[in-house]
N, C-alpha and C. Protein backbone atom coordinates (compact mmCIF):
# COMPACT_ATOMS: atom_id res chain seq x y z
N UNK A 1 19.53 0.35 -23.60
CA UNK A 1 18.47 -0.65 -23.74
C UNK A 1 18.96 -1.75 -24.65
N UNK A 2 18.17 -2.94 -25.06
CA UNK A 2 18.34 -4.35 -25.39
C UNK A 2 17.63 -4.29 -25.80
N UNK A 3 17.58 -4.54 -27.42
CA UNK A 3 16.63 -5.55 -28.29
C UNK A 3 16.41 -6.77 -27.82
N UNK A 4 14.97 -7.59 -26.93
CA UNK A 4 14.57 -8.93 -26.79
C UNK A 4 14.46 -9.57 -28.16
N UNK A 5 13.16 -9.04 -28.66
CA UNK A 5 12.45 -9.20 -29.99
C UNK A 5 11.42 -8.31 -30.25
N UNK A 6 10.75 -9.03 -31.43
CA UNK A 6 9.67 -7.71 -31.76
C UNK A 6 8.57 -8.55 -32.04
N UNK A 7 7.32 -8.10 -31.93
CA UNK A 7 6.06 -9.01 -32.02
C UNK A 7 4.96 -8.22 -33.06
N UNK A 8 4.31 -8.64 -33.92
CA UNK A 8 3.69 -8.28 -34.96
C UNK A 8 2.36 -8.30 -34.80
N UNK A 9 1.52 -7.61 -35.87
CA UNK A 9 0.11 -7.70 -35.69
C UNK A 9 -0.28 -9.17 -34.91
N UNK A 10 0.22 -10.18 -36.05
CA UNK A 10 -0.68 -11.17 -36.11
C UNK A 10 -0.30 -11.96 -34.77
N UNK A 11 1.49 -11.51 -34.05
CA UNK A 11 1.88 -12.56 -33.10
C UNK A 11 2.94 -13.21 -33.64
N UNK A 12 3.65 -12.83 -34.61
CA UNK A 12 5.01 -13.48 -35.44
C UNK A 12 5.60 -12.63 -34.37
N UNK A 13 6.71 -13.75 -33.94
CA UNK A 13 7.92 -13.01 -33.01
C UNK A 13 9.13 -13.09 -33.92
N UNK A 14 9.30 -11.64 -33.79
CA UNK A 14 11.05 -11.74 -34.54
C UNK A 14 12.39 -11.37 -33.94
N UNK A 15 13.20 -12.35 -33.47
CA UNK A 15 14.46 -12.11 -33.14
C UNK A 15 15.25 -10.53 -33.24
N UNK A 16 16.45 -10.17 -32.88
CA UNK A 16 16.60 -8.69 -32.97
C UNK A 16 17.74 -9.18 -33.77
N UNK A 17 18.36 -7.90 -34.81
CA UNK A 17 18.95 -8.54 -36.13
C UNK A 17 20.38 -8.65 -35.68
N UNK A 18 21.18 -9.18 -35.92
CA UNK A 18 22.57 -9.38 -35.72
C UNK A 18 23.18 -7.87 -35.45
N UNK A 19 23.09 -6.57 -36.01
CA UNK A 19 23.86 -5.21 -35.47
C UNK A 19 22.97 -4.89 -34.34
N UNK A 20 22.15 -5.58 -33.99
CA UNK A 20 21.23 -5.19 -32.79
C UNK A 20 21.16 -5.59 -31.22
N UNK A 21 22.37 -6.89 -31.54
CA UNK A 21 22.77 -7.73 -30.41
C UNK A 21 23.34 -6.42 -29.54
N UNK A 22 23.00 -6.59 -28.11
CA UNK A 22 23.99 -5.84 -27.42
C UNK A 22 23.45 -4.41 -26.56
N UNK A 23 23.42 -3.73 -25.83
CA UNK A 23 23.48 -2.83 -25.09
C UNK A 23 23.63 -1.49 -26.02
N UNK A 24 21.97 -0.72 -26.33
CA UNK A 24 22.12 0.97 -27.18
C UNK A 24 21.72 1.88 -27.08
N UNK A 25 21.97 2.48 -27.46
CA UNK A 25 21.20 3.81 -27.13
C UNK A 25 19.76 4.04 -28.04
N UNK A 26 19.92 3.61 -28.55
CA UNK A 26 18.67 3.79 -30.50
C UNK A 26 18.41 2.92 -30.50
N UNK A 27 17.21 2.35 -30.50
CA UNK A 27 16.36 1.06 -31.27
C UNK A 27 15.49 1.71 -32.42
N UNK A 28 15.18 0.71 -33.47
CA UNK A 28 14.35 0.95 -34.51
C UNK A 28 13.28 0.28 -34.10
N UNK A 29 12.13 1.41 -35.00
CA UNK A 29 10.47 0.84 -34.59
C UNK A 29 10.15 0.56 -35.57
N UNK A 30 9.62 -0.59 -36.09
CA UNK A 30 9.23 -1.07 -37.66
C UNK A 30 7.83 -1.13 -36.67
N UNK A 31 6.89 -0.30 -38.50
CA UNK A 31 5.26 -0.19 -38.63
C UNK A 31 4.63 -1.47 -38.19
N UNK A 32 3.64 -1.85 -37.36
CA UNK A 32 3.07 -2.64 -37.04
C UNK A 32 3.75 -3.98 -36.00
N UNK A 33 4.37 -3.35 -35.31
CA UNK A 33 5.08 -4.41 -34.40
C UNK A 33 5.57 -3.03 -32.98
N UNK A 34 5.30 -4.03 -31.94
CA UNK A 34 5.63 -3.90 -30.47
C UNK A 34 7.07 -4.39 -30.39
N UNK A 35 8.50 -3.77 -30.39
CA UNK A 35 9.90 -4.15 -29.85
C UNK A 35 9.62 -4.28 -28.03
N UNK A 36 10.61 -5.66 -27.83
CA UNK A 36 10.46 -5.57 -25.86
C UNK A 36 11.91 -5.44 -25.80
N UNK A 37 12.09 -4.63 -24.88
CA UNK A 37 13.30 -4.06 -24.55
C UNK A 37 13.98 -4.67 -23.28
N UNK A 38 14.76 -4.38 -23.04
CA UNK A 38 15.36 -4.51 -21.79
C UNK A 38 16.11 -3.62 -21.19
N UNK A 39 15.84 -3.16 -20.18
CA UNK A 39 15.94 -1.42 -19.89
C UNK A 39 17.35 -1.69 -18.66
N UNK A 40 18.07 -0.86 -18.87
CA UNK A 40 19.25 -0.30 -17.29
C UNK A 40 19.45 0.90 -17.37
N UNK A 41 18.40 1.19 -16.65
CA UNK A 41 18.53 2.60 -16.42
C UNK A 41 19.54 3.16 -14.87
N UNK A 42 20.03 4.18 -15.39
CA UNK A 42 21.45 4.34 -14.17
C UNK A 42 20.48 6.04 -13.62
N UNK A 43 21.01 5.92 -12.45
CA UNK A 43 20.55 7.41 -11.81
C UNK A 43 21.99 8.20 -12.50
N UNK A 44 21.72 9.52 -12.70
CA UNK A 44 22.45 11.01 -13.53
C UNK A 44 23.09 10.98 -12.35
N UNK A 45 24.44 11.70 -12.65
CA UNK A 45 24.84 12.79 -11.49
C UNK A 45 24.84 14.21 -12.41
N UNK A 46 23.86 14.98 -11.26
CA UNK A 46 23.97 16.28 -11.52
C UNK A 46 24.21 16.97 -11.18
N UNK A 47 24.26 18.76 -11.31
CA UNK A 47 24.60 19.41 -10.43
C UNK A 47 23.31 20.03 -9.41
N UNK A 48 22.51 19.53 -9.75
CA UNK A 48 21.40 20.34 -9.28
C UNK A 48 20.08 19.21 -8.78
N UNK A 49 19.32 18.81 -8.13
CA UNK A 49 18.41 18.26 -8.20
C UNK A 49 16.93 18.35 -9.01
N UNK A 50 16.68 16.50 -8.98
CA UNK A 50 15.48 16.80 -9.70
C UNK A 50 14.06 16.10 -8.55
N UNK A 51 13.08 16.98 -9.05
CA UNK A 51 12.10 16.51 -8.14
C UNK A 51 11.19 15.81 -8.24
N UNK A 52 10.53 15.17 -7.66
CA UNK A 52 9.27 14.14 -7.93
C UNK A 52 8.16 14.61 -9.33
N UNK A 53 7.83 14.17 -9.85
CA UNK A 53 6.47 14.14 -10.71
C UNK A 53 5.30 13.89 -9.70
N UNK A 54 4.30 14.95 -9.34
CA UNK A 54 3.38 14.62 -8.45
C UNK A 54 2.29 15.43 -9.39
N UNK A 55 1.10 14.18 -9.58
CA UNK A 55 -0.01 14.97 -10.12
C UNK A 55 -1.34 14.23 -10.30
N UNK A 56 -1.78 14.16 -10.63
CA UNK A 56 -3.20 13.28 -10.53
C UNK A 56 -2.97 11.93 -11.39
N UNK A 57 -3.78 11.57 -11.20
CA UNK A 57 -3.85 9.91 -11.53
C UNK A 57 -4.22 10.14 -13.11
N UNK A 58 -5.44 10.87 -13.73
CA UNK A 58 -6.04 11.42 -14.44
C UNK A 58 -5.99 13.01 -14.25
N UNK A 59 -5.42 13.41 -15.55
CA UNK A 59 -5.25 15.16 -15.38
C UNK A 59 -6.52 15.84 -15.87
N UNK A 60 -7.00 15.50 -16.57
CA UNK A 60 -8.37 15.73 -16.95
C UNK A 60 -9.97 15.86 -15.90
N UNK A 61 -9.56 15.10 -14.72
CA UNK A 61 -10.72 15.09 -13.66
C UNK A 61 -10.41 15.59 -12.86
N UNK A 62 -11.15 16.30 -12.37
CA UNK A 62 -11.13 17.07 -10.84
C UNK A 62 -10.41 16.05 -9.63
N UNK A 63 -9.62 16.42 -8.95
CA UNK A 63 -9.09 15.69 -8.06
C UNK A 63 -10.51 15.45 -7.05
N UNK A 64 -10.82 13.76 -6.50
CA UNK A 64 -11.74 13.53 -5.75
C UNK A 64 -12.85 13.17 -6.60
N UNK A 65 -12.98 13.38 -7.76
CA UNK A 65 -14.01 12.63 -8.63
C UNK A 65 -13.21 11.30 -9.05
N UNK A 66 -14.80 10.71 -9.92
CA UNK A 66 -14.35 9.12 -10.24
C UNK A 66 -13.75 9.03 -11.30
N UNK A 67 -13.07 8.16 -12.26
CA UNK A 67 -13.18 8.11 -13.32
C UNK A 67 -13.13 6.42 -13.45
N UNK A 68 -13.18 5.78 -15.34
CA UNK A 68 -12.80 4.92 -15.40
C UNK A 68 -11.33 4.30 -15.73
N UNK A 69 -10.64 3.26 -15.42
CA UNK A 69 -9.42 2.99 -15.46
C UNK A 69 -9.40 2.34 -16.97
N UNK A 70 -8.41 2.14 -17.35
CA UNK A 70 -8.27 0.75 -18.54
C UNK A 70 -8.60 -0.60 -18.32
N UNK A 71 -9.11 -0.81 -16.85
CA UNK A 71 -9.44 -2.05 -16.72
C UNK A 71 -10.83 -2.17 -16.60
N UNK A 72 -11.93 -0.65 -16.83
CA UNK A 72 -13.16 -1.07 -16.73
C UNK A 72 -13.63 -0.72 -15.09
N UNK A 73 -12.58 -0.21 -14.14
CA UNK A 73 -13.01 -0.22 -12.99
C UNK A 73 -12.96 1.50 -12.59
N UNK A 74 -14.23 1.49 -11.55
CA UNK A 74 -14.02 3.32 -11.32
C UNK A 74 -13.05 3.60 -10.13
N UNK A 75 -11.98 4.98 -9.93
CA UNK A 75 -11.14 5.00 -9.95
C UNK A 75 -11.48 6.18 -9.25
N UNK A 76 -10.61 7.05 -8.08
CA UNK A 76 -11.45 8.34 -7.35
C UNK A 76 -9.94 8.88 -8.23
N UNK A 77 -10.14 9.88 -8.32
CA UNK A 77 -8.75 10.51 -8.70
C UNK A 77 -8.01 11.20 -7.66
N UNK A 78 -6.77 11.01 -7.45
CA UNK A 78 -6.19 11.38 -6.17
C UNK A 78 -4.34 11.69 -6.93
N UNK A 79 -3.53 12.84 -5.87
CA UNK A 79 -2.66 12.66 -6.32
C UNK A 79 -1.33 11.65 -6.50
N UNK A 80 -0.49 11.35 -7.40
CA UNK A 80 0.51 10.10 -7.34
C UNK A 80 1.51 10.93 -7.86
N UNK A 81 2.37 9.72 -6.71
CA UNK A 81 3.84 10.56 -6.88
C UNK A 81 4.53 9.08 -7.88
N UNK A 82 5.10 9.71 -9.61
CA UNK A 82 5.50 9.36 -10.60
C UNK A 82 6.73 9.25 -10.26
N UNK A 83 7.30 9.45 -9.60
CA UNK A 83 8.65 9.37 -9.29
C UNK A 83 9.48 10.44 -10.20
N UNK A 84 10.87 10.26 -11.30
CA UNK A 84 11.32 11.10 -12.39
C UNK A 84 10.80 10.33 -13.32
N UNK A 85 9.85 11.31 -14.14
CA UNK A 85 9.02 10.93 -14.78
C UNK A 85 9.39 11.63 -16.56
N UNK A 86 9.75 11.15 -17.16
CA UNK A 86 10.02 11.61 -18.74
C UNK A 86 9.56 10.96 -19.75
N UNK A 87 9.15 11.51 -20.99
CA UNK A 87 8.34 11.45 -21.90
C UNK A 87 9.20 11.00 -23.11
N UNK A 88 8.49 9.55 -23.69
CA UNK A 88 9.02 8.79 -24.83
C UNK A 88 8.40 9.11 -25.87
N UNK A 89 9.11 9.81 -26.48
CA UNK A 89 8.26 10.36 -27.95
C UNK A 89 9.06 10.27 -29.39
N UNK A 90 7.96 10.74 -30.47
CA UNK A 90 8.76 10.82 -31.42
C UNK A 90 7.95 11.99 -31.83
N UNK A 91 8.60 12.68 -33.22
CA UNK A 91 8.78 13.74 -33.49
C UNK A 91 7.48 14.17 -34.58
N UNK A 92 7.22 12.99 -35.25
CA UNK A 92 6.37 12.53 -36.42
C UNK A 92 4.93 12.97 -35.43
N UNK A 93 4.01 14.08 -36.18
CA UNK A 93 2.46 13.98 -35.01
C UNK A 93 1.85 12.89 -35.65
N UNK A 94 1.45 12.12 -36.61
CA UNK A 94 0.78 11.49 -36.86
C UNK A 94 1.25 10.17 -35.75
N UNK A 95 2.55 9.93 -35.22
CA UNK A 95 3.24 8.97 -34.30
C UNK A 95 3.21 9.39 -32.97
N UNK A 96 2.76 10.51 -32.97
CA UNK A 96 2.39 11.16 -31.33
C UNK A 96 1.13 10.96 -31.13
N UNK A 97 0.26 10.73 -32.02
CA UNK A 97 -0.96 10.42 -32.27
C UNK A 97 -1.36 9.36 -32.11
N UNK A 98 -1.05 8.18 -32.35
CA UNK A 98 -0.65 6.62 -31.85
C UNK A 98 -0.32 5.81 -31.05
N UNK A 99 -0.25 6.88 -29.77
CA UNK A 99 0.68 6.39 -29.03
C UNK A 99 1.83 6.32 -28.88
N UNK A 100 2.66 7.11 -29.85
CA UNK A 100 4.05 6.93 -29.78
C UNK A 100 4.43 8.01 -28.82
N UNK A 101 4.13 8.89 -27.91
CA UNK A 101 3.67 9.35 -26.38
C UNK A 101 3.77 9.07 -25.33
N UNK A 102 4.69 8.62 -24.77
CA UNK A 102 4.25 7.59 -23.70
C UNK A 102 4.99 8.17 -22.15
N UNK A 103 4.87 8.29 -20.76
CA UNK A 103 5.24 8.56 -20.01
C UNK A 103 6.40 7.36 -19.70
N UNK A 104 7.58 8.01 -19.18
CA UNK A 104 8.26 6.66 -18.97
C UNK A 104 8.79 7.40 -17.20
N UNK A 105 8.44 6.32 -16.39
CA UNK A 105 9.29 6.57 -14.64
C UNK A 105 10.20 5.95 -14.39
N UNK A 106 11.43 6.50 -14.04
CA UNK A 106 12.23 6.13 -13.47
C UNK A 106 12.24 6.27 -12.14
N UNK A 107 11.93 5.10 -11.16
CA UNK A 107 11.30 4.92 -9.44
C UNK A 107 13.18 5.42 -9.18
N UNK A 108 13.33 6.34 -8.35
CA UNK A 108 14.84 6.41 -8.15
C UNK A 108 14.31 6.10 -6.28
N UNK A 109 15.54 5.42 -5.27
CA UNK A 109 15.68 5.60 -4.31
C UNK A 109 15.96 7.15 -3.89
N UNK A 110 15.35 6.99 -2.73
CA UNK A 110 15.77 8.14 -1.93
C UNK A 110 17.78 8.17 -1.63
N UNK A 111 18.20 9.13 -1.64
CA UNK A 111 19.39 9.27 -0.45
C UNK A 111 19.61 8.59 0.75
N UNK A 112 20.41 7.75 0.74
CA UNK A 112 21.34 7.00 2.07
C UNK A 112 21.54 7.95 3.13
N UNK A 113 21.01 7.71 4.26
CA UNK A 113 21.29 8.55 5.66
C UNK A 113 22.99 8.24 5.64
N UNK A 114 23.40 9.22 6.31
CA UNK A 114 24.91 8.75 7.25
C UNK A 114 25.12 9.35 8.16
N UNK A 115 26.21 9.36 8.87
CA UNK A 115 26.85 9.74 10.31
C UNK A 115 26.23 8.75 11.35
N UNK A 116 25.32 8.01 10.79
CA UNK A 116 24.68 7.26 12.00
C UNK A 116 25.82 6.80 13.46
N UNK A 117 25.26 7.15 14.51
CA UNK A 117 25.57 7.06 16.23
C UNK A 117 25.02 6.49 17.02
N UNK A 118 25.43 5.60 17.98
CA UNK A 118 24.41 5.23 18.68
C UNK A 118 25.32 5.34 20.52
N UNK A 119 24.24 6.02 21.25
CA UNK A 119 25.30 6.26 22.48
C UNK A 119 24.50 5.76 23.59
N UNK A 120 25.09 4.52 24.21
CA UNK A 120 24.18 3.62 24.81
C UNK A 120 24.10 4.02 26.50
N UNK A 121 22.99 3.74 26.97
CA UNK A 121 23.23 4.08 28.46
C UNK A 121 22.36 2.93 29.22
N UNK A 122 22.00 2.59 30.37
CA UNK A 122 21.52 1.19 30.82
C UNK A 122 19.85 1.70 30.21
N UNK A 123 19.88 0.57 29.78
CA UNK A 123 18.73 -0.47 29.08
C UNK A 123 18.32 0.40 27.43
N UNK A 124 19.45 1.27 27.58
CA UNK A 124 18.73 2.39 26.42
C UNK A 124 19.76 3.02 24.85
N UNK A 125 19.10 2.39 23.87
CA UNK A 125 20.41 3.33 23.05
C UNK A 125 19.89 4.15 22.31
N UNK A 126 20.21 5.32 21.94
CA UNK A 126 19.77 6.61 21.13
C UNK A 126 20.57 6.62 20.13
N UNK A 127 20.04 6.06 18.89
CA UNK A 127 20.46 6.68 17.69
C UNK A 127 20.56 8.22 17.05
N UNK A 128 21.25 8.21 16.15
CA UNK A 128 21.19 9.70 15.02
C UNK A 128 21.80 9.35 14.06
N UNK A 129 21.16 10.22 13.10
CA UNK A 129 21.85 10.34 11.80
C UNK A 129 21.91 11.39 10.83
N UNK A 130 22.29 11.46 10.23
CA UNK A 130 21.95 12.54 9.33
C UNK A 130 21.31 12.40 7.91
N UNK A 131 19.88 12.85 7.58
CA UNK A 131 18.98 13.10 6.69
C UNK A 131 19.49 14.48 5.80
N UNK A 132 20.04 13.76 4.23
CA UNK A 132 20.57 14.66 3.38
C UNK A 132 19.36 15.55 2.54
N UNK A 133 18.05 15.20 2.62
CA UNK A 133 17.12 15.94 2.71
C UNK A 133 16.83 16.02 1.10
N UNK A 134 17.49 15.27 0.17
CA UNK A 134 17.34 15.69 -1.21
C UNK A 134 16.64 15.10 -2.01
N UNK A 135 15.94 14.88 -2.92
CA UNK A 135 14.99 14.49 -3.79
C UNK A 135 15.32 13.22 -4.89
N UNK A 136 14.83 12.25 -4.95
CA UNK A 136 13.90 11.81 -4.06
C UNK A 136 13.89 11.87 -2.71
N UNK A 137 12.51 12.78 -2.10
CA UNK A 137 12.82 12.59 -0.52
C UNK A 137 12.11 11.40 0.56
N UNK A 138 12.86 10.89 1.19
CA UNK A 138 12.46 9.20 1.77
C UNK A 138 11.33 9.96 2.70
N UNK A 139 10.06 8.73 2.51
CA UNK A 139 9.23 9.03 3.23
C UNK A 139 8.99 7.96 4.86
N UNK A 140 9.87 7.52 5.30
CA UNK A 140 10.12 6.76 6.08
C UNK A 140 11.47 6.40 6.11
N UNK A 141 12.01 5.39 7.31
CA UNK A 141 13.28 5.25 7.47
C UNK A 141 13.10 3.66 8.28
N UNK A 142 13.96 2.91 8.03
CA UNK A 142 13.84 1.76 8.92
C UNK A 142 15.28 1.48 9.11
N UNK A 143 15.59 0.98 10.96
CA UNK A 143 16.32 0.39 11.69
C UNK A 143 16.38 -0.88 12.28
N UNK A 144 17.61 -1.59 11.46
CA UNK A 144 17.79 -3.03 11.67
C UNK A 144 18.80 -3.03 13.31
N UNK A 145 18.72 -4.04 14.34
CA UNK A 145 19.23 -4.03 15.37
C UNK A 145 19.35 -5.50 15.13
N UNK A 146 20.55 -6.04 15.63
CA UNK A 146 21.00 -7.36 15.50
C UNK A 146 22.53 -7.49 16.50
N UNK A 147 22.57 -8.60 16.43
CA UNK A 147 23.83 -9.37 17.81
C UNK A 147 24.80 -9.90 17.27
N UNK A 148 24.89 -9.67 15.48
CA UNK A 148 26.19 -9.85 15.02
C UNK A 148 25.96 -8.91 13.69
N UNK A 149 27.52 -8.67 13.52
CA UNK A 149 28.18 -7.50 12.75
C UNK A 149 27.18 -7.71 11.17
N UNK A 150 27.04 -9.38 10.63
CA UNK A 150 26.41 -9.74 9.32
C UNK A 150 24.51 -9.88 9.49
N UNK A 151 24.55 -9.04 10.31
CA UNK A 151 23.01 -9.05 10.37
C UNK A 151 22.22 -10.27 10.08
N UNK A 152 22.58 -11.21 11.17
CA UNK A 152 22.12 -12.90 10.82
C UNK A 152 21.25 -12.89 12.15
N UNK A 153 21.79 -12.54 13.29
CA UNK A 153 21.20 -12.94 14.56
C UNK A 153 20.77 -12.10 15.31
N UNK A 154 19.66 -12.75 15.59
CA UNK A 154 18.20 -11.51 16.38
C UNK A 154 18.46 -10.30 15.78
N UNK A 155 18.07 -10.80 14.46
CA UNK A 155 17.81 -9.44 13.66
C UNK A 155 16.27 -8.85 14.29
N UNK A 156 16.57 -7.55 14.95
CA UNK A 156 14.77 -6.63 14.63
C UNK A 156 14.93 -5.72 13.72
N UNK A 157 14.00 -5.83 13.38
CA UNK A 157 13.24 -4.61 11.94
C UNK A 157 12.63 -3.38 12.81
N UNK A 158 12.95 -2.27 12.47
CA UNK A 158 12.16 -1.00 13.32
C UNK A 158 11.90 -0.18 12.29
N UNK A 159 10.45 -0.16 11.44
CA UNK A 159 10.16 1.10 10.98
C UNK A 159 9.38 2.17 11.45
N UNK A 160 10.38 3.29 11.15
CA UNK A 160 10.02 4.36 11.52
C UNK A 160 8.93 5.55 10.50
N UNK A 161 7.88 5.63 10.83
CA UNK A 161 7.25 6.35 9.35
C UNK A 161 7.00 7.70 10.11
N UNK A 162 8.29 8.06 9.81
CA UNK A 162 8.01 9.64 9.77
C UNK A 162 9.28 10.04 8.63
N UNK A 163 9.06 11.28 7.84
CA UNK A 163 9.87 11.60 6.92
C UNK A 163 10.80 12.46 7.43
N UNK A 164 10.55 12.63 8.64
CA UNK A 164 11.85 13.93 8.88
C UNK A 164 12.73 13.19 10.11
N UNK A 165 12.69 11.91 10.62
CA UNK A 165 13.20 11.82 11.07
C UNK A 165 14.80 11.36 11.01
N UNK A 166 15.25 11.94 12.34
CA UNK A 166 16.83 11.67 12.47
C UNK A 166 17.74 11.15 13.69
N UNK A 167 16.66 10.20 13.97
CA UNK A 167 16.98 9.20 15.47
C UNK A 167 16.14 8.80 15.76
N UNK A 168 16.34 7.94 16.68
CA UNK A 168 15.62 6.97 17.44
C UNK A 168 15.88 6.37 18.53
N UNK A 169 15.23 6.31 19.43
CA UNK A 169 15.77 5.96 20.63
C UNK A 169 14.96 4.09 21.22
N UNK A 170 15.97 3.42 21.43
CA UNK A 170 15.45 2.16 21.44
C UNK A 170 16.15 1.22 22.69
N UNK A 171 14.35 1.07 23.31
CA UNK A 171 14.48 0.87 24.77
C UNK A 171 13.60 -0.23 24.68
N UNK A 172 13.39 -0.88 26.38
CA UNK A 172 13.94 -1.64 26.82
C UNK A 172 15.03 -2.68 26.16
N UNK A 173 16.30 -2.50 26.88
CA UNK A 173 17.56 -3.53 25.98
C UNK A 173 17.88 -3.91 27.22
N UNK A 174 18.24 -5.67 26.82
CA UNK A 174 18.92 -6.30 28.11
C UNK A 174 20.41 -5.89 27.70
N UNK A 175 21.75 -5.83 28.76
CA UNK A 175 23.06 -5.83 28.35
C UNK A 175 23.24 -6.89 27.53
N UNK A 176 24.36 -6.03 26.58
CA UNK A 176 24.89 -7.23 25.54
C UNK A 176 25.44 -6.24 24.57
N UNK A 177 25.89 -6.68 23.45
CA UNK A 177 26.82 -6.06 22.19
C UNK A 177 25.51 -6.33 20.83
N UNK A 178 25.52 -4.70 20.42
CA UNK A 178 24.31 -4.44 19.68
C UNK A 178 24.96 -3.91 18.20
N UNK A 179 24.45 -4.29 17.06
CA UNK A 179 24.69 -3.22 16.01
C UNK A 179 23.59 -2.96 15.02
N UNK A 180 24.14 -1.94 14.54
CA UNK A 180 22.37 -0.98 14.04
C UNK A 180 22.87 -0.42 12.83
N UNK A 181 21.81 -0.22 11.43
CA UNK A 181 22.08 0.33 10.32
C UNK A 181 20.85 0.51 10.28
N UNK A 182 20.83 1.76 9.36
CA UNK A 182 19.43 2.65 9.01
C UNK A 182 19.35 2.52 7.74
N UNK A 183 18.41 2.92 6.94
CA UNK A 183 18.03 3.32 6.05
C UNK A 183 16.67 3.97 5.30
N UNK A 184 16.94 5.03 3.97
CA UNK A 184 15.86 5.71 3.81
C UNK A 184 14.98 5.20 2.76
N UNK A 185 13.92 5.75 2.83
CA UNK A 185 12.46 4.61 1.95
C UNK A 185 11.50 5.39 1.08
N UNK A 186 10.88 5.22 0.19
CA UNK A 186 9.96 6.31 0.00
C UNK A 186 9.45 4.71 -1.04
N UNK A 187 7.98 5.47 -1.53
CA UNK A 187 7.05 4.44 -1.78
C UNK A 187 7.38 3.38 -3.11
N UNK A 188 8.42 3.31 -3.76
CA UNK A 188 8.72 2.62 -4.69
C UNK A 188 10.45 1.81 -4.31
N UNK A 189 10.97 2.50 -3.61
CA UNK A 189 12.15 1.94 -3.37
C UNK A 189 12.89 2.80 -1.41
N UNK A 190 14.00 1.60 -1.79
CA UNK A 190 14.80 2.41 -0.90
C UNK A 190 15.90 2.47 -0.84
N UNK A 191 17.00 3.25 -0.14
CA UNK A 191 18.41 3.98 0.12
C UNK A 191 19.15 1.79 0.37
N UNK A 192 20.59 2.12 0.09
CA UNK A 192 21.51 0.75 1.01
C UNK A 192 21.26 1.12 2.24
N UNK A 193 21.86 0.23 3.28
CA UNK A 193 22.03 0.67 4.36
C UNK A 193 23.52 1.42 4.72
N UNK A 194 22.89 2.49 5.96
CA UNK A 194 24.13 3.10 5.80
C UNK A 194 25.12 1.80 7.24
N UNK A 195 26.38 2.06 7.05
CA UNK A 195 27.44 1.16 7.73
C UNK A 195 26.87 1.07 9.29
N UNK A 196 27.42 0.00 9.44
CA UNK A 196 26.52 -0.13 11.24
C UNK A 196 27.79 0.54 11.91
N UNK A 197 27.16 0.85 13.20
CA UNK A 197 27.91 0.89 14.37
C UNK A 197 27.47 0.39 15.60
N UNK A 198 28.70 0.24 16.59
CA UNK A 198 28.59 -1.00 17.36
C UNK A 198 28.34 0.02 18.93
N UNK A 199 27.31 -0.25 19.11
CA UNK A 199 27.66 0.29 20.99
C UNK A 199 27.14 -0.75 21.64
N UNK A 200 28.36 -0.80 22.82
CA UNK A 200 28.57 -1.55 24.10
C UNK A 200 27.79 -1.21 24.77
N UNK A 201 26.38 -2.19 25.62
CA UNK A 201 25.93 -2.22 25.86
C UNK A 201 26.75 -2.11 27.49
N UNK A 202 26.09 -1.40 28.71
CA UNK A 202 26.59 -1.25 29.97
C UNK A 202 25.44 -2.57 30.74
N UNK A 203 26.24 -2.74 31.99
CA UNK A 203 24.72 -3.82 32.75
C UNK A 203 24.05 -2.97 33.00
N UNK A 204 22.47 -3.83 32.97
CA UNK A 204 21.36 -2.73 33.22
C UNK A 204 21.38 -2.76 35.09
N UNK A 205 21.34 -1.84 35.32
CA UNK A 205 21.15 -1.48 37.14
C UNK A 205 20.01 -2.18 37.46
N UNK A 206 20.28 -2.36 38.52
CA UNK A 206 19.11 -3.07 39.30
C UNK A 206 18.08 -2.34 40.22
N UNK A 207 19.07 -1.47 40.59
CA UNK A 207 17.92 -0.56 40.90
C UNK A 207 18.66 1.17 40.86
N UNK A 208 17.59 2.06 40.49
CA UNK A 208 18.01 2.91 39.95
C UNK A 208 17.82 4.43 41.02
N UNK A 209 18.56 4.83 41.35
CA UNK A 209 18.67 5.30 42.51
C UNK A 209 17.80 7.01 41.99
């Protein structure tokens, strides 16, 4: 994180001090002032996966009752997916007490599909790919189709909202030279695309015996 500055009861903004310039791990919290940070947060490699934070909006209300929000407005309580969700604290209870508590999310993308295929036959090409299935898990997938390699011309957009899927089959096509990249989605972000591949389109028959 990055020291911006720090802002005080009254609204005095104070610069971050000269050993503070720079990219750290530790910031200091001086009594009566809000520090703004500037966050880069990197995804872990681990050995093991981690899974969504899924839980009510409000833990305190029955899921399906109302409550009120911080903005004054009523609110049904339903479940939300927090994404990796970890807790900013300090150690002091009288500072856990204060707010010094705080949930912090890190929205991670889902996993990049790969192996993507596409095996064309008249007027028709059938994609696949392979869905690594791991957490974050993409709750949708979308397929770009376009008439050059830099995805500039007659680009189409195809989303697909299903979470388990692993192809697609995409028809009516006039002949011509097609390329296609996928990618996975879930409600805060999504996967790169995985590398296109190119199938040669055959002439479409005229009549089909």
């Amino acid at each position: 994180m990055q020291v911006i500055n720090r802002v005080a009861i009254d609204g005095t903004i104070t610069p971050p001090d000269p050993n503070e310039l720079g990219w750290k791990e530790t910031v200091r919290m001086n009594p009566g002032q809000d520090v703004i940070l500037a966050l880069r947060p990197v995804v872990m490699t681990l050995p093991w996966k981690l899974g969504d934070s899924i839980r009510p909006l409000e833990p305190s209300v029955p899921l399906g009752d109302q409550f009120m929000d911080a903005n004054g407005t009523m609110v049904t309580n339903t479940l939300q997916d927090y994404g990796w969700e970890y807790v900013w604290h300090c150690h002091l209870l009288s500072h856990e007490e204060n707010d010094m508590m705080r949930p912090m999310v890190f929205e991670v993308a889902p996993t990049a599909p790969d192996g993507l295929t596409a095996t064309p036959s008249a007027a028709t090409v059938t994609l696949a790919w392979v869905d690594h299935a791991t957490l974050p898990a993409a709750t949708m997938y979308t397929v770009e189709r376009a008439t050059d390699a830099a995805f500039t011309a007659n680009v189409t957009t195809i989303p697909i909202n299903n979470a388990a899927a692993t192809g697609y089959v995409d028809t009516p096509l006039p002949s011509g030279t097609y390329y296609y990249r996928v990618r996975a989605e879930d409600a805060p972000a999504y996967s790169p695309w995985w590398p296109t591949t190119l199938p040669l389109m055959p002439p479409v028959a005229a009549t089909v015996p």
